[in-house]
C-alpha atoms as a PDB file:
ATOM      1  CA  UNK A   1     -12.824   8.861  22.169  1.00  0.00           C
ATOM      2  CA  UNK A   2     -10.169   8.821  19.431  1.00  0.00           C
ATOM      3  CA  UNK A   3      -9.856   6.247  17.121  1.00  0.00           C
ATOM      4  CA  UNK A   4      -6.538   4.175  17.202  1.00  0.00           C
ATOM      5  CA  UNK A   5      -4.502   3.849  13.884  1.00  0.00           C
ATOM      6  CA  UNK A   6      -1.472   2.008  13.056  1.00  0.00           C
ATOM      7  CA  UNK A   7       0.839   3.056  10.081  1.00  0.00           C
ATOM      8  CA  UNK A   8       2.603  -0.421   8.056  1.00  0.00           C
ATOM      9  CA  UNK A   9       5.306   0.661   6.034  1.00  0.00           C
ATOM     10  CA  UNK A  10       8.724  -0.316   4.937  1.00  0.00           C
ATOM     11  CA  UNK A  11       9.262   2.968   3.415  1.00  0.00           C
ATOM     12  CA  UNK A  12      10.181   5.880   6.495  1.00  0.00           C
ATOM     13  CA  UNK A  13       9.272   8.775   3.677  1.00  0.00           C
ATOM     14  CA  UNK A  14       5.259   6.813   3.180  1.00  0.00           C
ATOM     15  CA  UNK A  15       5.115   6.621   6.694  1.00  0.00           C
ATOM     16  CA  UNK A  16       5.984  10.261   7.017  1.00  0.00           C
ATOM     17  CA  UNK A  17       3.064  11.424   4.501  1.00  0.00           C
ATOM     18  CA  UNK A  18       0.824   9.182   6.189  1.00  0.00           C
ATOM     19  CA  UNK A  19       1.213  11.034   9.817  1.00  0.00           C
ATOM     20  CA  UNK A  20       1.342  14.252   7.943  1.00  0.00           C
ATOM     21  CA  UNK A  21      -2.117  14.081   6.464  1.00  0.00           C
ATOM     22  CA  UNK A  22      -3.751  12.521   9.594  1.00  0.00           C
ATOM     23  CA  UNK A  23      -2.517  15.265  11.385  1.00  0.00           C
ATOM     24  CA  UNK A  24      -5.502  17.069  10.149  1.00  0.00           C
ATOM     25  CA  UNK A  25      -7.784  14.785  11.590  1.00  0.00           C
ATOM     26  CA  UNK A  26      -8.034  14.913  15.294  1.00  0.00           C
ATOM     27  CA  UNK A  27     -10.361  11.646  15.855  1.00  0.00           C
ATOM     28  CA  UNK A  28      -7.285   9.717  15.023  1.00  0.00           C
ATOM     29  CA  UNK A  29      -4.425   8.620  17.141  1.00  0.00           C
ATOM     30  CA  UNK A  30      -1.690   7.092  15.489  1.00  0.00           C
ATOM     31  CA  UNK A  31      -0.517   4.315  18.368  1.00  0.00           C
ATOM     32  CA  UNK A  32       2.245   2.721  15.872  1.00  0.00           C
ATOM     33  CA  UNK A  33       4.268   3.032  13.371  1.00  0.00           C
ATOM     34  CA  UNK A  34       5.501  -0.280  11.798  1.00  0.00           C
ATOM     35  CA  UNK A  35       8.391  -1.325   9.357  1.00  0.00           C
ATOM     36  CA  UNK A  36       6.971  -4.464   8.582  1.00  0.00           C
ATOM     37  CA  UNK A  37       4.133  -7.028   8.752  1.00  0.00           C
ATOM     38  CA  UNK A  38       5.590  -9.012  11.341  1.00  0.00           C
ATOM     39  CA  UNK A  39       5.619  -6.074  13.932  1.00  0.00           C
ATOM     40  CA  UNK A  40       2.205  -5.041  13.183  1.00  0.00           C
ATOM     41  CA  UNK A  41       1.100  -8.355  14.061  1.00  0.00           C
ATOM     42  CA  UNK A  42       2.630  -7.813  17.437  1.00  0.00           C
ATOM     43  CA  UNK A  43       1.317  -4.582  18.253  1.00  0.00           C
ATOM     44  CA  UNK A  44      -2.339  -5.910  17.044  1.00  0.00           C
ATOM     45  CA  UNK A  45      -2.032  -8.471  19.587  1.00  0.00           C
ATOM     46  CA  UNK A  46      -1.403  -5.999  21.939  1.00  0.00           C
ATOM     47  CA  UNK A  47      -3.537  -3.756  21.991  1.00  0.00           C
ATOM     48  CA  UNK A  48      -7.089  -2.970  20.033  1.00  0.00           C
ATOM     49  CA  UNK A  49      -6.779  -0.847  16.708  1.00  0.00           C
ATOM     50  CA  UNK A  50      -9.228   0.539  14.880  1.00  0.00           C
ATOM     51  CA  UNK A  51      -7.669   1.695  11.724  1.00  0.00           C
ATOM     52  CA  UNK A  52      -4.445   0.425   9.555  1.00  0.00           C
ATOM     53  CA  UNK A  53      -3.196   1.578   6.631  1.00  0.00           C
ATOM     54  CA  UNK A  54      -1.028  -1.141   5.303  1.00  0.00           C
ATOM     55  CA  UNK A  55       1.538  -1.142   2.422  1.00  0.00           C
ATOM     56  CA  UNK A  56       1.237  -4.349   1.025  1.00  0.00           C
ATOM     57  CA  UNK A  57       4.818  -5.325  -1.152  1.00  0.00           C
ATOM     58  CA  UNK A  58       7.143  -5.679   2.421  1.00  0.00           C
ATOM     59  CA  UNK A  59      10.079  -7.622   3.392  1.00  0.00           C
ATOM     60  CA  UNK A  60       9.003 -11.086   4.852  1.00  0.00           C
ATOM     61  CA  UNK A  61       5.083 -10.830   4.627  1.00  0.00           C
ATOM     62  CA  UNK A  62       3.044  -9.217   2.435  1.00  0.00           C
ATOM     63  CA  UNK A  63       0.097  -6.773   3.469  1.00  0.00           C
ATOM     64  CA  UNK A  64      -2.499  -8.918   2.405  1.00  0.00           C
ATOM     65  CA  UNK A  65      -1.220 -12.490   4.125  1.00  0.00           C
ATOM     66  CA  UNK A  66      -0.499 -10.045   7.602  1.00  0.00           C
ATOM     67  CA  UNK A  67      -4.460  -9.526   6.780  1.00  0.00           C
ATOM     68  CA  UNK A  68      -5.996 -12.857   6.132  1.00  0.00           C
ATOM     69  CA  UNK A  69      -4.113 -13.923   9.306  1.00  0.00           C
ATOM     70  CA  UNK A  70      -6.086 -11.444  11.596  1.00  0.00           C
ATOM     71  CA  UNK A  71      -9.520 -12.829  12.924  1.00  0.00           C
ATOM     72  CA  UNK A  72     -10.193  -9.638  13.542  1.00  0.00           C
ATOM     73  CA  UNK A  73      -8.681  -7.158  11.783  1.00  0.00           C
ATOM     74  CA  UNK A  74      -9.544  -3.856  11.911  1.00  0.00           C
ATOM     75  CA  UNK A  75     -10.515  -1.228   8.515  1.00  0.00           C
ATOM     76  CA  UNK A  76      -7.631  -1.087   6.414  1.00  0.00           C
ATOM     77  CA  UNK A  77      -6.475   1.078   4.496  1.00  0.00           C
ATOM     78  CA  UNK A  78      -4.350   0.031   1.524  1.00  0.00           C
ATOM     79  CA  UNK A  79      -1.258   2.048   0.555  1.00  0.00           C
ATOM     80  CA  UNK A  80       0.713   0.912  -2.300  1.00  0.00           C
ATOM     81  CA  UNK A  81       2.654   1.700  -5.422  1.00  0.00           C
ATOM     82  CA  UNK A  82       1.542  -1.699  -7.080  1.00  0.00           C
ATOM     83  CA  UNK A  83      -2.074  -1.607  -8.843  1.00  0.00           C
ATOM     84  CA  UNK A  84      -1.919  -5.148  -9.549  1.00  0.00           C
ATOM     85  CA  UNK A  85      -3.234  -5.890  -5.810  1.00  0.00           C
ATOM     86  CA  UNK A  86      -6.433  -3.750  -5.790  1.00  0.00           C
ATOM     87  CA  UNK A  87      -8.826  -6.823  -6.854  1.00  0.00           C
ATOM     88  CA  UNK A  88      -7.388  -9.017  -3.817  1.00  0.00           C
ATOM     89  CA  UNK A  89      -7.299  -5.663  -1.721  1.00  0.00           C
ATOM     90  CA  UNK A  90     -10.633  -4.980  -2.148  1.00  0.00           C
ATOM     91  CA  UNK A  91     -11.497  -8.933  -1.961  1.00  0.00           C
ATOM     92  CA  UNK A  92     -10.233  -8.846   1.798  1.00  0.00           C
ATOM     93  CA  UNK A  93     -12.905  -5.675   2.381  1.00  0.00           C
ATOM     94  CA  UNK A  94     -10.394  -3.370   2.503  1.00  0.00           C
ATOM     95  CA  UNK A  95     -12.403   0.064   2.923  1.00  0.00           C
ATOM     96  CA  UNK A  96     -10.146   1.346   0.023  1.00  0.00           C
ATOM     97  CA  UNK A  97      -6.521   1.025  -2.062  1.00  0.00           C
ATOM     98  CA  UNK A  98      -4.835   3.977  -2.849  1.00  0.00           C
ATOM     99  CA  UNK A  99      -1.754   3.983  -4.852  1.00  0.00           C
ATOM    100  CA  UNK A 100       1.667   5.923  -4.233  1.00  0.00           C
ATOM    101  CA  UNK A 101       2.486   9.140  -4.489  1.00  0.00           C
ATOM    102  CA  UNK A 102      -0.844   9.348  -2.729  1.00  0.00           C
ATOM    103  CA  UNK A 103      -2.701  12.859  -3.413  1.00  0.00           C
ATOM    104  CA  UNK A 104      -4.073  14.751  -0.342  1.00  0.00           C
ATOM    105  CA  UNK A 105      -7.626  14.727  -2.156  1.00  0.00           C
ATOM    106  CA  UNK A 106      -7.641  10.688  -2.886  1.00  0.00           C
ATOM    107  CA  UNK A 107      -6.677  10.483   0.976  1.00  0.00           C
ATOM    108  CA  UNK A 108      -9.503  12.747   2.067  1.00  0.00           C
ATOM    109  CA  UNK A 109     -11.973  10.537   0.317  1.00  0.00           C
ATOM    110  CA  UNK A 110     -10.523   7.761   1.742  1.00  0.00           C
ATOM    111  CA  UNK A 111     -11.208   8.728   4.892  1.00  0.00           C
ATOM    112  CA  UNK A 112     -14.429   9.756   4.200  1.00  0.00           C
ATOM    113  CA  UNK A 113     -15.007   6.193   3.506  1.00  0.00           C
ATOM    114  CA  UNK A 114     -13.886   5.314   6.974  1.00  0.00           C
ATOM    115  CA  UNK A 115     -15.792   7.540   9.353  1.00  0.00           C
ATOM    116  CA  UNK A 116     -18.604   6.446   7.241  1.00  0.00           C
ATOM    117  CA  UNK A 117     -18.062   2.797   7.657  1.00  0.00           C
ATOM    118  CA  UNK A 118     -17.515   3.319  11.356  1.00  0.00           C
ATOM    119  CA  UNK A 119     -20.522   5.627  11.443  1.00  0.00           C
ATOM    120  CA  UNK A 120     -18.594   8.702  12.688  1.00  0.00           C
ATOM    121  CA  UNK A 121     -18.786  12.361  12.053  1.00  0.00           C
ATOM    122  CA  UNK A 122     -16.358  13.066   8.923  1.00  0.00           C
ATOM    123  CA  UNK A 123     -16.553  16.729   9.789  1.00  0.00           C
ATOM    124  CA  UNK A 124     -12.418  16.745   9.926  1.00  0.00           C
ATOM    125  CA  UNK A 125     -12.462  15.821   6.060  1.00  0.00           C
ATOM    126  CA  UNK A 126     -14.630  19.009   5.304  1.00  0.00           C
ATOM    127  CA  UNK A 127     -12.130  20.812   7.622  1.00  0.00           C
ATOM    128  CA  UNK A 128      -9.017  19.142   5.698  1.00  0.00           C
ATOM    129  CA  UNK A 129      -9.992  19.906   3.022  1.00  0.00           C
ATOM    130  CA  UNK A 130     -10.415  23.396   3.328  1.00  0.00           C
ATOM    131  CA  UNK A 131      -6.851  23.402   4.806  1.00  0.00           C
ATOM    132  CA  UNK A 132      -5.455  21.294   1.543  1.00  0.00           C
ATOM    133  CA  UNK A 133      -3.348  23.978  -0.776  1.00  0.00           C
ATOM    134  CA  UNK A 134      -5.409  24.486  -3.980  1.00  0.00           C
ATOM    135  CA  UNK A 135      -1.619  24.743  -5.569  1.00  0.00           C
ATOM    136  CA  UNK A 136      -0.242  21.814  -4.584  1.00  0.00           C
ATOM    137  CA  UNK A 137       0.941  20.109  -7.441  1.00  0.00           C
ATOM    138  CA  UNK A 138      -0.334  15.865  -7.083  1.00  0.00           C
ATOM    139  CA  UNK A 139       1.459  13.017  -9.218  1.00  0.00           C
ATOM    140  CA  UNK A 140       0.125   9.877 -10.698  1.00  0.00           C
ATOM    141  CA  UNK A 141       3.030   6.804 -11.473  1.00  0.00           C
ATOM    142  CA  UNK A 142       2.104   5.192 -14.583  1.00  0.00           C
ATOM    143  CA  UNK A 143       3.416   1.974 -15.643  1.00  0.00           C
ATOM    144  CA  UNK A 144       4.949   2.159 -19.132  1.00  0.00           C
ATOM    145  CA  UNK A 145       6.948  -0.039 -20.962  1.00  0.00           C
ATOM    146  CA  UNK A 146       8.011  -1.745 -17.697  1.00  0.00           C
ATOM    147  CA  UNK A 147       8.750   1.469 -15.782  1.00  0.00           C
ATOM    148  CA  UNK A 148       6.790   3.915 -13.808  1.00  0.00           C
ATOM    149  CA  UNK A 149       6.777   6.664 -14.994  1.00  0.00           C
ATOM    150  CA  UNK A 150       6.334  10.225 -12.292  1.00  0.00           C
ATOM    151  CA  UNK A 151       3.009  12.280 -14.303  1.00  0.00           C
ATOM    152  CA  UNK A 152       2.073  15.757 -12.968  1.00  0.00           C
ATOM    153  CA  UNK A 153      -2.077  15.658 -13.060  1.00  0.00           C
ATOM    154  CA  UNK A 154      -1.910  19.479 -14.129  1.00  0.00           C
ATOM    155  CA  UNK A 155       0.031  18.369 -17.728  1.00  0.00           C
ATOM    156  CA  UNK A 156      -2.704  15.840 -18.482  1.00  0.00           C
ATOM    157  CA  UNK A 157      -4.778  16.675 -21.254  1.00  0.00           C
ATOM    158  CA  UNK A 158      -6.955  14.095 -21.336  1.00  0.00           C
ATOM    159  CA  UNK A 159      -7.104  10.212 -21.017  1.00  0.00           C
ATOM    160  CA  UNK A 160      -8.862   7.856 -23.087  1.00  0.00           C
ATOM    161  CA  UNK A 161      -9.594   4.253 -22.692  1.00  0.00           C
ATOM    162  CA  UNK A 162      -8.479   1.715 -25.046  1.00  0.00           C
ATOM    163  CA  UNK A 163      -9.998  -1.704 -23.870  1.00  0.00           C
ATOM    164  CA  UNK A 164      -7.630  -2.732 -20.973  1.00  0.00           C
ATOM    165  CA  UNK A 165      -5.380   0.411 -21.579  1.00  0.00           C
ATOM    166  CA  UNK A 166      -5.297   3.924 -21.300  1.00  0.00           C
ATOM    167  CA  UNK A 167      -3.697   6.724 -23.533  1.00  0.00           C
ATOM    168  CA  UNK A 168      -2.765   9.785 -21.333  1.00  0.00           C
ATOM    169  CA  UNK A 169      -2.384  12.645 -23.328  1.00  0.00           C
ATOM    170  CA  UNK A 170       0.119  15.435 -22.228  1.00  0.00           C
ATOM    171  CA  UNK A 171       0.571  18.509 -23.940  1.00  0.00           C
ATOM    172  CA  UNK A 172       3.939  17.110 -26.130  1.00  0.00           C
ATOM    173  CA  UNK A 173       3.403  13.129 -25.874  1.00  0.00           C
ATOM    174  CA  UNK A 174       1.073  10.623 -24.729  1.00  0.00           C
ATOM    175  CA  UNK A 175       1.636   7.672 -22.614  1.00  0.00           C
ATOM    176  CA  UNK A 176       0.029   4.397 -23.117  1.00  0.00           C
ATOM    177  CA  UNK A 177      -0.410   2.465 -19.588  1.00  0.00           C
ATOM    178  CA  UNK A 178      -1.984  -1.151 -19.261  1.00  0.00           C
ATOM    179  CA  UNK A 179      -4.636   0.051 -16.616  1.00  0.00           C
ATOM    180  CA  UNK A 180      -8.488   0.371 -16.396  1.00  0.00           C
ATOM    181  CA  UNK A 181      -9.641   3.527 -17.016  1.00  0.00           C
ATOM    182  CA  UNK A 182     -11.720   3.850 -13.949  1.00  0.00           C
ATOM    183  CA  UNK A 183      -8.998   3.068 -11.318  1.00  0.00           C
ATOM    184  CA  UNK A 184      -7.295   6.279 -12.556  1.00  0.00           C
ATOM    185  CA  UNK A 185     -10.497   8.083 -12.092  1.00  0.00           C
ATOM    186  CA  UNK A 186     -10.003   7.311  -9.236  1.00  0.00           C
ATOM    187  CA  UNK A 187      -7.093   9.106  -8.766  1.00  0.00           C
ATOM    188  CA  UNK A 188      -7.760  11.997 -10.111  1.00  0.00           C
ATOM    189  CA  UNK A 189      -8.439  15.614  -8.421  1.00  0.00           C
ATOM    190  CA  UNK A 190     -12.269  15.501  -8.736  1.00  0.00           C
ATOM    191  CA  UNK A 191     -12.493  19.566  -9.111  1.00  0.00           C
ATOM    192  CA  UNK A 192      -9.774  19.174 -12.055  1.00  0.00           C
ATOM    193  CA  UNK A 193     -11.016  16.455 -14.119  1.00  0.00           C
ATOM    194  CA  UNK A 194     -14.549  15.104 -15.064  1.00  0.00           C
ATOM    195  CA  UNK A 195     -15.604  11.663 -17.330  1.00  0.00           C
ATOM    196  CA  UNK A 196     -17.185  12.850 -20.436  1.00  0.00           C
ATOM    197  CA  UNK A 197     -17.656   9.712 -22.157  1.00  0.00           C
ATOM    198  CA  UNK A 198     -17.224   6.114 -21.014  1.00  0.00           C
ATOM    199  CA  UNK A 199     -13.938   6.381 -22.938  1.00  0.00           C
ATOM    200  CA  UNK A 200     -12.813   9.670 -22.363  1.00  0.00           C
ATOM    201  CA  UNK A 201     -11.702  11.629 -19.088  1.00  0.00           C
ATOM    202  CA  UNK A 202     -10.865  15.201 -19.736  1.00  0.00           C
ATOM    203  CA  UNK A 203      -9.037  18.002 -17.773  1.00  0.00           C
ATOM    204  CA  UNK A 204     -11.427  20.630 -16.961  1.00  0.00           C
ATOM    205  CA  UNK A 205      -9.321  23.961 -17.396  1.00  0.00           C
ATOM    206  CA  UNK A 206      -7.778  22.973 -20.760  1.00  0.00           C
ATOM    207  CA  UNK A 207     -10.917  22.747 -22.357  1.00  0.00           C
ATOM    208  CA  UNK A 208     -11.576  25.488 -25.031  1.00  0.00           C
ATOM    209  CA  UNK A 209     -14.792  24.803 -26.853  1.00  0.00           C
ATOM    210  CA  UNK A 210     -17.485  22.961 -25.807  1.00  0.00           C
ATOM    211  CA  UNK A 211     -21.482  22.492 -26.585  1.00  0.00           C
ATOM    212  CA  UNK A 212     -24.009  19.939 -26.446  1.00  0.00           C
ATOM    213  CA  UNK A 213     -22.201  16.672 -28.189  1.00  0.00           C
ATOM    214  CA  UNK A 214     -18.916  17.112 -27.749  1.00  0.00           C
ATOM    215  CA  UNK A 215     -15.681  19.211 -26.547  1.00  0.00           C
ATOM    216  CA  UNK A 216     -12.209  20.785 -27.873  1.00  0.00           C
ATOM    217  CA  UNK A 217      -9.118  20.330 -26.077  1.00  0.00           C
ATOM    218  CA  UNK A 218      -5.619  21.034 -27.795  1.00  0.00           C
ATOM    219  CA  UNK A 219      -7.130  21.093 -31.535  1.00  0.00           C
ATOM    220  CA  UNK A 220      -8.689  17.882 -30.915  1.00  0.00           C
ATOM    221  CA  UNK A 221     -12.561  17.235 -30.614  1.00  0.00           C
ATOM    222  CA  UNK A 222     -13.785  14.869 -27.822  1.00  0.00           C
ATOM    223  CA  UNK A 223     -17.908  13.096 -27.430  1.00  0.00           C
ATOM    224  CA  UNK A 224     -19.578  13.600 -24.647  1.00  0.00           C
ATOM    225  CA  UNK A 225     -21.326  10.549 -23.783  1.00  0.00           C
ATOM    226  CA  UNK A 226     -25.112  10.474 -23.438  1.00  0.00           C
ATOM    227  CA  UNK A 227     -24.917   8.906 -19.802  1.00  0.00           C
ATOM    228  CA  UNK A 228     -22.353  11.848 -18.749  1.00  0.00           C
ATOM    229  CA  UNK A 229     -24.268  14.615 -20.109  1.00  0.00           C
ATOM    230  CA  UNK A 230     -25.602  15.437 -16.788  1.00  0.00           C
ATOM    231  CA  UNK A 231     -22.286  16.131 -15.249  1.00  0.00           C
ATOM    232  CA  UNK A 232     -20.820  18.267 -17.883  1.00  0.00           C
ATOM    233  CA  UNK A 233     -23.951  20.394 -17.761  1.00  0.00           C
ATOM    234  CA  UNK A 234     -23.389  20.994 -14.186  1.00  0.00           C
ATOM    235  CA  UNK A 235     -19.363  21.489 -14.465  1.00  0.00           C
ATOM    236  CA  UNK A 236     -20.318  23.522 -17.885  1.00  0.00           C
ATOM    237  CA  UNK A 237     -22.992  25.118 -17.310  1.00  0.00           C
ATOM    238  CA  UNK A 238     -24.004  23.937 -20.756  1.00  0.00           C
ATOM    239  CA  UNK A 239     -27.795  23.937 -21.724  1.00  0.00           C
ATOM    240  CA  UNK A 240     -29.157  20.329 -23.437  1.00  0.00           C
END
């Protein structure tokens, strides 16, 4: 029995990447595709759902009010380009909140999450992502100085956490964004990247020197954190 999902988006083009990556996944059947909170309210009515990933900035009523109206809702998904609703998101147990453009990789995890919540097989996320394209290039929007800004993950360098910012550090400029650290960890291609230090997430190809302590990317030396040793000895193969 397929599980029945329900796209909410004011956007046709997020829509459109939504039913492209669940094409890989043949448990799910997508029974609507909505424009707006009001008319997924109808179709919920209507019939039972399962799954709905839900934008949550829409014309008339936002994601999260279409939510706390349901009295049973089913899992949700969160799809947005607005980090500033993740804490609320995640306060209406939302099984996860992934940002815009969303990366193939961040989706399979999400989905991960929800065969796992619903206690089903997630052997279609093993199968998608063998299918994924190792080449494909993902972007990250950053907010800085009151614009997002469109960042290709492969020209990251590394990122570093400054309190309630982060410094993203491209090969000829770095880009200072007021988010956590973690959320864009979040984000990240977890075969490309790694967290080296509470402060410091590093891409894994550009690194050029490394031992016990501490790494070199670009010139510039980087700690690796006591707590993170593990992982880099497994990534690096590096003997403590």
């Amino acid at each position: 029995m397929k599980l029945k999902a329900i796209l909410v988006d004011d956007e046709p083009h997020a829509i459109e990447v939504l039913d492209n990556y669940l094409a890989n996944f043949t448990e799910i059947e997508v029974a609507a595709r909505c424009q707006d909170a009001i008319q997924a309210f109808q179709v919920l009515q209507q019939q039972k759902i399962d799954l709905m990933f839900l934008d949550v900035k829409m014309p008339g009523l936002k994601g999260t009010d279409l939510l706390r109206s349901l009295k049973n809702p089913p899992k949700v998904v969160f799809t947005t380009a607005y980090q500033d609703y993740a804490v609320e998101g995640f306060d209406l147990n939302a099984v996860d909140y992934l940002l815009k453009p969303i990366p193939f990789e961040r989706f399979l995890r999400a989905m991960d999450k929800v065969f796992t919540g619903l206690n089903i097989s997630n052997q279609s996320v093993s199968v998608a992502q063998k299918a994924a394209p190792a080449s494909q290039d993902v972007f990250l929007y950053l907010k800085v100085d009151r614009k997002m800004v469109k960042v290709n993950v492969n020209d990251i360098y590394w990122i570093e956490s400054l309190r309630d910012y982060i410094k993203v550090v491209l090969k000829d400029k770095a880009l200072i964004s007021k988010q956590k650290i973690s959320l864009l960890e979040e984000l990240l291609p977890e075969d490309g990247f790694i967290r080296i230090h509470r402060s410091f997430i590093v891409s894994v190809d550009k690194v050029e020197s490394y031992h016990s302590h501490k790494l070199e990317i670009a010139g510039k030396e980087l700690p690796i954190g006591r707590n993170f040793r593990n992982d880099c000895q497994r990534r690096f193969k590096l003997t403590f």
